[in-house]
Protein backbone atom coordinates (compact mmCIF):
# COMPACT_ATOMS: atom_id res chain seq x y z
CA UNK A 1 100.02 68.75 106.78
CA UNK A 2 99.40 64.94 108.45
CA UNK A 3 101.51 63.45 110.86
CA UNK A 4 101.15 61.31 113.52
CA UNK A 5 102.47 62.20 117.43
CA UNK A 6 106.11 60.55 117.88
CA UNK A 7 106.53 57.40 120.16
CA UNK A 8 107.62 57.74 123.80
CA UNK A 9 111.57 58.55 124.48
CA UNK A 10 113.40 55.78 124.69
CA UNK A 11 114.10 53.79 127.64
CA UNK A 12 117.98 54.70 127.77
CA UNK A 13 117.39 58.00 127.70
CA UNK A 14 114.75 57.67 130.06
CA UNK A 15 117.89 55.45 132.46
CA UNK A 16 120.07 58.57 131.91
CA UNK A 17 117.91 61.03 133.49
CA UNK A 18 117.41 58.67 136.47
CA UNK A 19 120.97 58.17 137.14
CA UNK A 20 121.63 62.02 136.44
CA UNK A 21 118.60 62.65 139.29
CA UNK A 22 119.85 60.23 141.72
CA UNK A 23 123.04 61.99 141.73
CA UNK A 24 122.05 65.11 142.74
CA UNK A 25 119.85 63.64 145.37
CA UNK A 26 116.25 64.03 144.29
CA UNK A 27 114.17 61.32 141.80
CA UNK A 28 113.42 63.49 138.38
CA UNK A 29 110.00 64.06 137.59
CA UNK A 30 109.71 62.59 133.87
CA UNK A 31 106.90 63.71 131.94
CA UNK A 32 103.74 61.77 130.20
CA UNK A 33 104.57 61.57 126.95
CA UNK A 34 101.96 62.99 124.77
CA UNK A 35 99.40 60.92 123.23
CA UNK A 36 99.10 59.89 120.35
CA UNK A 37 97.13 62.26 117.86
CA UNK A 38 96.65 62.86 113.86
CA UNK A 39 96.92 66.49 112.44
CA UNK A 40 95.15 67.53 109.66
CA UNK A 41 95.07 71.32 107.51
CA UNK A 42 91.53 71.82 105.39
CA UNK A 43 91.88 75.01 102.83
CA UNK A 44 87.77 76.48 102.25
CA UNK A 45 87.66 78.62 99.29
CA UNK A 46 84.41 80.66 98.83
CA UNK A 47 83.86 82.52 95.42
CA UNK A 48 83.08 86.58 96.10
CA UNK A 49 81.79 89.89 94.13
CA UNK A 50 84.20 92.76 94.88
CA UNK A 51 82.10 95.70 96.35
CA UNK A 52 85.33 98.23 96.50
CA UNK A 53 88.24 98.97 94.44
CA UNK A 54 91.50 100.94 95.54
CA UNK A 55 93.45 102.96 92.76
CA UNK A 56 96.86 104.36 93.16
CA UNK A 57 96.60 107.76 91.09
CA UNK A 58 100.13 109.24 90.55
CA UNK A 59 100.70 112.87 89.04
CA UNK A 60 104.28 113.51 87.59
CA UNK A 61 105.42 116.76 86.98
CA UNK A 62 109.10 118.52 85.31
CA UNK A 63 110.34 122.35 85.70
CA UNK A 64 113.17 123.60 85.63
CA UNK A 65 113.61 124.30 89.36
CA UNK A 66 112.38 122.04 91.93
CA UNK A 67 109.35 125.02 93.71
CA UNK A 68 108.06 125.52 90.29
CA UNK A 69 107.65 121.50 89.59
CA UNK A 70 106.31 121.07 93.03
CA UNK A 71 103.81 124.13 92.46
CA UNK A 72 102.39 122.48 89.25
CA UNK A 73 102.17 119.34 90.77
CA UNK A 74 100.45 120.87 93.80
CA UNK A 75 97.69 122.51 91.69
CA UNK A 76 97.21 119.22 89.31
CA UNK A 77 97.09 116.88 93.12
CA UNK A 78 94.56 119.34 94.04
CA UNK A 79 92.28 119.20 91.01
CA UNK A 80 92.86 115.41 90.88
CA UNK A 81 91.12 115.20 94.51
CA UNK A 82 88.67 117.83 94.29
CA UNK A 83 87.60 115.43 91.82
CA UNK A 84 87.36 112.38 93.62
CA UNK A 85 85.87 114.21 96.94
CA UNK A 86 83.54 116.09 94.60
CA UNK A 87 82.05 112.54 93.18
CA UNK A 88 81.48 111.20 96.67
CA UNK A 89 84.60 109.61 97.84
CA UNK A 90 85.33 110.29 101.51
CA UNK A 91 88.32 111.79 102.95
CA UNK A 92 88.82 108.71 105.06
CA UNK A 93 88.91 106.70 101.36
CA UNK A 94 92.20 108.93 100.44
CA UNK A 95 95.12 109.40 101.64
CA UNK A 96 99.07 110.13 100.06
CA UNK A 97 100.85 107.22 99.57
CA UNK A 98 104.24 108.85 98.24
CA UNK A 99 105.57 112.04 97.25
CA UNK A 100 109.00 112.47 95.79
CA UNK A 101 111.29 115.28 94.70
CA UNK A 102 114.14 114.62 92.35
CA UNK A 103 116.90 115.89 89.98
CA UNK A 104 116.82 114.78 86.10
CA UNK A 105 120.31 114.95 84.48
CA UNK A 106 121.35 115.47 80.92
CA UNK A 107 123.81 113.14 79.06
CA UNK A 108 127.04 114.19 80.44
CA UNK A 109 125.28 114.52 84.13
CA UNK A 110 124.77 117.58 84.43
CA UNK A 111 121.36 118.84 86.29
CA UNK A 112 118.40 120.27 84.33
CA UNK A 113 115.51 120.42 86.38
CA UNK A 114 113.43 118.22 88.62
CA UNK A 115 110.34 116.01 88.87
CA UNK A 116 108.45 115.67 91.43
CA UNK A 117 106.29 112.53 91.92
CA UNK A 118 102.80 112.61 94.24
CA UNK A 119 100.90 109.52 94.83
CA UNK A 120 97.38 109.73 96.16
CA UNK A 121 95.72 106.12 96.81
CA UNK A 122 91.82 105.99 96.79
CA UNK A 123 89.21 103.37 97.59
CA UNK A 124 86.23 103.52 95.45
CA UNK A 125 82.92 101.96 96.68
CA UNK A 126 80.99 102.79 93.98
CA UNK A 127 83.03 99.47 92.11
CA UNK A 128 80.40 100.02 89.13
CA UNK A 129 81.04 103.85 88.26
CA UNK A 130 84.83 103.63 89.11
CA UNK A 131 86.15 103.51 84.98
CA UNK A 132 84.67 107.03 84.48
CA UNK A 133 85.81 108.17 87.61
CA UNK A 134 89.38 107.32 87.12
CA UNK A 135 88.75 109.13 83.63
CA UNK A 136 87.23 112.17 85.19
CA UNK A 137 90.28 112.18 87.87
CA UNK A 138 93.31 111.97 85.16
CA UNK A 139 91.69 114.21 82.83
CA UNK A 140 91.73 117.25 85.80
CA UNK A 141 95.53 116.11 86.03
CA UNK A 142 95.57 116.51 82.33
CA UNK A 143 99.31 114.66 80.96
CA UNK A 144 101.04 114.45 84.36
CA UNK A 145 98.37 111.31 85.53
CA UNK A 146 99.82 108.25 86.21
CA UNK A 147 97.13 104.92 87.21
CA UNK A 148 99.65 103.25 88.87
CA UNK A 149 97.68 100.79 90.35
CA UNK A 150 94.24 99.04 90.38
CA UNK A 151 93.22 95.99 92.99
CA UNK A 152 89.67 94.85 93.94
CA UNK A 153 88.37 93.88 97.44
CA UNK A 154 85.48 93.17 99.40
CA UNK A 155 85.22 95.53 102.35
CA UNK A 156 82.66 93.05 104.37
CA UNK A 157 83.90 89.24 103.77
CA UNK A 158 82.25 88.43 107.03
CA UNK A 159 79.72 85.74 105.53
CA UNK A 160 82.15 84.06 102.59
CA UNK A 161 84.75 83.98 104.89
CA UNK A 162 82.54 82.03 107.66
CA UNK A 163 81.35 79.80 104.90
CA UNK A 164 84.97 79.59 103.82
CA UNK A 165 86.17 78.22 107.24
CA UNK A 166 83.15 76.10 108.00
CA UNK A 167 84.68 73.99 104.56
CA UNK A 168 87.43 73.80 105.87
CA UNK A 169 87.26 72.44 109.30
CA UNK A 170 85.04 69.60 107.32
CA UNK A 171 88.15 69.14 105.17
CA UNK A 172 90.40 69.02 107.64
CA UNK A 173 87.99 66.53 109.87
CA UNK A 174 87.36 64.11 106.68
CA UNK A 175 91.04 64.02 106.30
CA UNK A 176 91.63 62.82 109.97
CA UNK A 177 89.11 59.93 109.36
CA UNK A 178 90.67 58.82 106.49
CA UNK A 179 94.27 58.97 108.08
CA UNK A 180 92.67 57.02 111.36
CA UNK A 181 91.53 54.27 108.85
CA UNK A 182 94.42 53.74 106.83
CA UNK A 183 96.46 53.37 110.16
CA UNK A 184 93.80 51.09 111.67
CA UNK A 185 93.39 53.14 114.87
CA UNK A 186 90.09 55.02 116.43
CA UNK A 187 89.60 58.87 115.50
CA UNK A 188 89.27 60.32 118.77
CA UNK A 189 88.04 64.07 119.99
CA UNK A 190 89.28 66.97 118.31
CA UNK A 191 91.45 68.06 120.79
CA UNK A 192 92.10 71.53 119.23
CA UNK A 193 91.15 73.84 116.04
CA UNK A 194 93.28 76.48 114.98
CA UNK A 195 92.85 78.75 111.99
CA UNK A 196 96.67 79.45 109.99
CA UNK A 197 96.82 82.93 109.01
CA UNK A 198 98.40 83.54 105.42
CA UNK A 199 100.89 86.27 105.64
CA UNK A 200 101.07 87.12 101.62
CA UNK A 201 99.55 90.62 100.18
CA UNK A 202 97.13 90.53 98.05
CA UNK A 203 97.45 90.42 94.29
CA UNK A 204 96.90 94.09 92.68
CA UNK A 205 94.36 93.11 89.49
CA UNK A 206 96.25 95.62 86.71
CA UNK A 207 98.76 97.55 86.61
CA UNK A 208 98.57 100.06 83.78
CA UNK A 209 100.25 103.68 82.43
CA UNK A 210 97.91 107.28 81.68
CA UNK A 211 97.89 106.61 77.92
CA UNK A 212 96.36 102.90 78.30
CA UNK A 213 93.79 103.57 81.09
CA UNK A 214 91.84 105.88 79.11
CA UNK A 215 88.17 104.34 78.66
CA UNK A 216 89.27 101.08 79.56
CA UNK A 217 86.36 99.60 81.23
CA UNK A 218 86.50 98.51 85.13
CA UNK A 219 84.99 94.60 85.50
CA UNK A 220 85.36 93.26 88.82
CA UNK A 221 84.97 89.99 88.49
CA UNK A 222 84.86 87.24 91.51
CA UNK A 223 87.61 87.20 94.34
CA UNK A 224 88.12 84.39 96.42
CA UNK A 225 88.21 84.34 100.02
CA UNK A 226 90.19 81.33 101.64
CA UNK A 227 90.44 80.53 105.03
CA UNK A 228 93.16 77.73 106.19
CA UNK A 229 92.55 75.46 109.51
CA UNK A 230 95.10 73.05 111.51
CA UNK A 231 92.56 70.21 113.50
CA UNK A 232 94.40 67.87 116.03
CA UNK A 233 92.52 64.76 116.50
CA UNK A 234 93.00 62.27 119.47
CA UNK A 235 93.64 58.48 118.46
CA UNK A 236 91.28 56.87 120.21
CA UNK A 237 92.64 54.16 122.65
């Protein structure tokens, strides 16, 4: 984003409010108009390795009446986590992310059972040994797994992303020179910095059902962290 400050108001504006002033009896206090300035946005983009990796694990389960599918799917949840806690991931690394209970129906609507859907989400920090421990996990839910979900992260982006915004506030400040010379005016002080925070979730890296995730091996890849700046510049008088 580059844009210039507008011009001062114009001067029959400026007569109204004097005349509107005068008539109730005080002179109006009109304001400076701001200076001129040039605004500039630099994007800094810094490459990565993803050091965790959250998994959405669902287990599905059908019976006949609704305790006995929540039963099964109670014992299958259980054996699914005693999995995960019993390979080193913490309790504060899992946590339920849905559970459901619901009627199935037969062709002319009538009700012959339930499912009940549980959703546990985990973040693995072990990124490298995560493909067999997704394996172990589903196999102790046996059929009823679902890998809903997979997405990468990196839990401490405190040095990329510094790197990341240090490119960008020389973006943004090459930017405002070029502007300045184009429009034949001085680049003054930065009068302000100001990082623009992007609102969008991340991307999830698969998405996949029990019968493909079998074996499939886990690469993580690169991730890129971007940080976005807004400098105002002063044109220089």
């Amino acid at each position: 984003m580059r844009r210039i400050a507008a011009l001062p108001v114009a001067a029959a504006l400026a007569g109204a409010l004097l005349l509107a002033g005068c008539a109730s009896g005080s002179a109006p206090e009109l304001g400076r108009p701001a200076p001129p300035s040039i605004t500039t946005r630099g994007v800094g983009t810094v490459a990565g390795t993803p050091d965790t990796l959250t998994v959405v694990l669902g287990v599905q389960t059908r019976a006949p009446s609704a305790a006995d599918a929540l039963a099964d799917n109670n014992a299958r949840a259980t054996g699914l986590l005693d999995v995960l806690r019993g390979r080193g991931v913490a309790d504060r690394d899992l946590r339920t992310s849905g559970l459901s209970i619901s009627p199935t129906f037969d062709t002319d609507g009538r009700i012959t059972g339930y499912e009940v859907a549980n959703e546990v989400t985990a973040t693995l920090r072990d990124v490298a040994g995560a493909g067999s421990l997704i394996d172990a996990a589903a196999q102790a839910a046996g059929d009823a797994v679902r890998v809903q979900q997979i997405a990468f992260g990196i839990d401490d982006d405190a040095r990329p992303r510094a790197e990341a915004r240090a490119d960008a506030v020389r973006q943004a400040v090459t930017q405002a020179r070029q502007l300045a010379d184009a429009a034949e005016v001085g680049l003054g002080p930065i009068l302000s910095i100001t990082e623009v925070t992007d609102a969008r979730p991340p991307v999830p890296a698969a998405r996949t059902d029990a019968a493909a995730q079998a074996a499939v091996p886990i690469e993580p890849g690169t991730q890129d962290v971007s940080v976005s700046v807004e400098v105002v510049h002063a044109v220089a008088t």
